[in-house]
Protein backbone atom coordinates (compact mmCIF):
# COMPACT_ATOMS: atom_id res chain seq x y z
CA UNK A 1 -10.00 -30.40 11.28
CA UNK A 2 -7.84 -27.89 9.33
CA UNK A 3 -8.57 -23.82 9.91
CA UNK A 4 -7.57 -22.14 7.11
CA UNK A 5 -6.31 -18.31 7.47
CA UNK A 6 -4.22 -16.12 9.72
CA UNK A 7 -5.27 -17.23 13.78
CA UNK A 8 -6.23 -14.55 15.54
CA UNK A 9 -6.07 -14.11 19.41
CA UNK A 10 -9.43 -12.24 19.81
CA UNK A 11 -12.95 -12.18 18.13
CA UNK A 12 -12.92 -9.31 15.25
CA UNK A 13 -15.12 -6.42 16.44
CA UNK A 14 -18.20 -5.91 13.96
CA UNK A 15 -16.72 -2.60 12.90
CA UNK A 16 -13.63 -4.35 11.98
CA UNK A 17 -15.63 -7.17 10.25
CA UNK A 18 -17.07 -4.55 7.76
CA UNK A 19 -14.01 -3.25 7.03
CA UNK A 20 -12.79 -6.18 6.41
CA UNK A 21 -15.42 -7.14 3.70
CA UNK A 22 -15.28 -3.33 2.17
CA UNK A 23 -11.35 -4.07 1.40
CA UNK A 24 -12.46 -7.37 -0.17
CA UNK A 25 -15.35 -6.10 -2.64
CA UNK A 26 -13.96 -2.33 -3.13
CA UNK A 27 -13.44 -2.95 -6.79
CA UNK A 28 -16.89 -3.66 -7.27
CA UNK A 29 -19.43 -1.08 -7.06
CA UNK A 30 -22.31 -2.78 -6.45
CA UNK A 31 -21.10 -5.21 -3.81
CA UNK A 32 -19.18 -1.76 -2.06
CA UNK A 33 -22.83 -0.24 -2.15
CA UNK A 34 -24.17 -3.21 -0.32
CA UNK A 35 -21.41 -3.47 2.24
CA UNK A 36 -21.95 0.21 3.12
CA UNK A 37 -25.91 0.17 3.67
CA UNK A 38 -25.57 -3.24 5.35
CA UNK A 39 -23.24 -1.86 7.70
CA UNK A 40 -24.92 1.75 8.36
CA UNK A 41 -27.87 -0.01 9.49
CA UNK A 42 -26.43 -2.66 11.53
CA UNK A 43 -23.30 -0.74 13.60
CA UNK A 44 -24.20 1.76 16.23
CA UNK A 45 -24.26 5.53 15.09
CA UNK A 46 -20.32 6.31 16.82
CA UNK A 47 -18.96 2.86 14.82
CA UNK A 48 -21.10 4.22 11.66
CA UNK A 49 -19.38 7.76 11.90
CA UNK A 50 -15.77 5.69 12.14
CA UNK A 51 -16.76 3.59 9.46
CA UNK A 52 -17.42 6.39 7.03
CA UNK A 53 -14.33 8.27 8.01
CA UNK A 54 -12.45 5.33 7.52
CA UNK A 55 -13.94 4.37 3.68
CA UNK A 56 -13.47 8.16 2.68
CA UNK A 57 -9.99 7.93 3.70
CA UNK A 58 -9.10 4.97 1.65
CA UNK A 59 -11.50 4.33 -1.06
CA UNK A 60 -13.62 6.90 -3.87
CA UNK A 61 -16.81 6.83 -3.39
């Protein structure tokens, strides 16, 4: 069985997941939209603040 990708030596965190998905669909409105309200509802409230921090440093919105 071949694993494509980089290995990684621990399970991503969810936070990290989202960001992870916001870097891939960033170009695309919509599908940045999505990401956001999918991961505001699902992340606890200190992840969510962290989150948003994090997307207003990198990204428009």
């Amino acid at each position: 069985m071949n694993h494509n990708g980089v290995p990684l030596d621990h399970v991503p965190s969810a936070l990290e997941q989202y960001k992870s998905l916001i870097r891939h669909v960033h170009a695309e409105p919509v599908m940045m939209r999505r990401a956001m309200r999918l991961a505001f509802r699902s992340l606890p409230q200190q992840e969510t603040v962290a989150l948003r921090d994090w997307i207003q440093t990198h990204y428009t919105l």
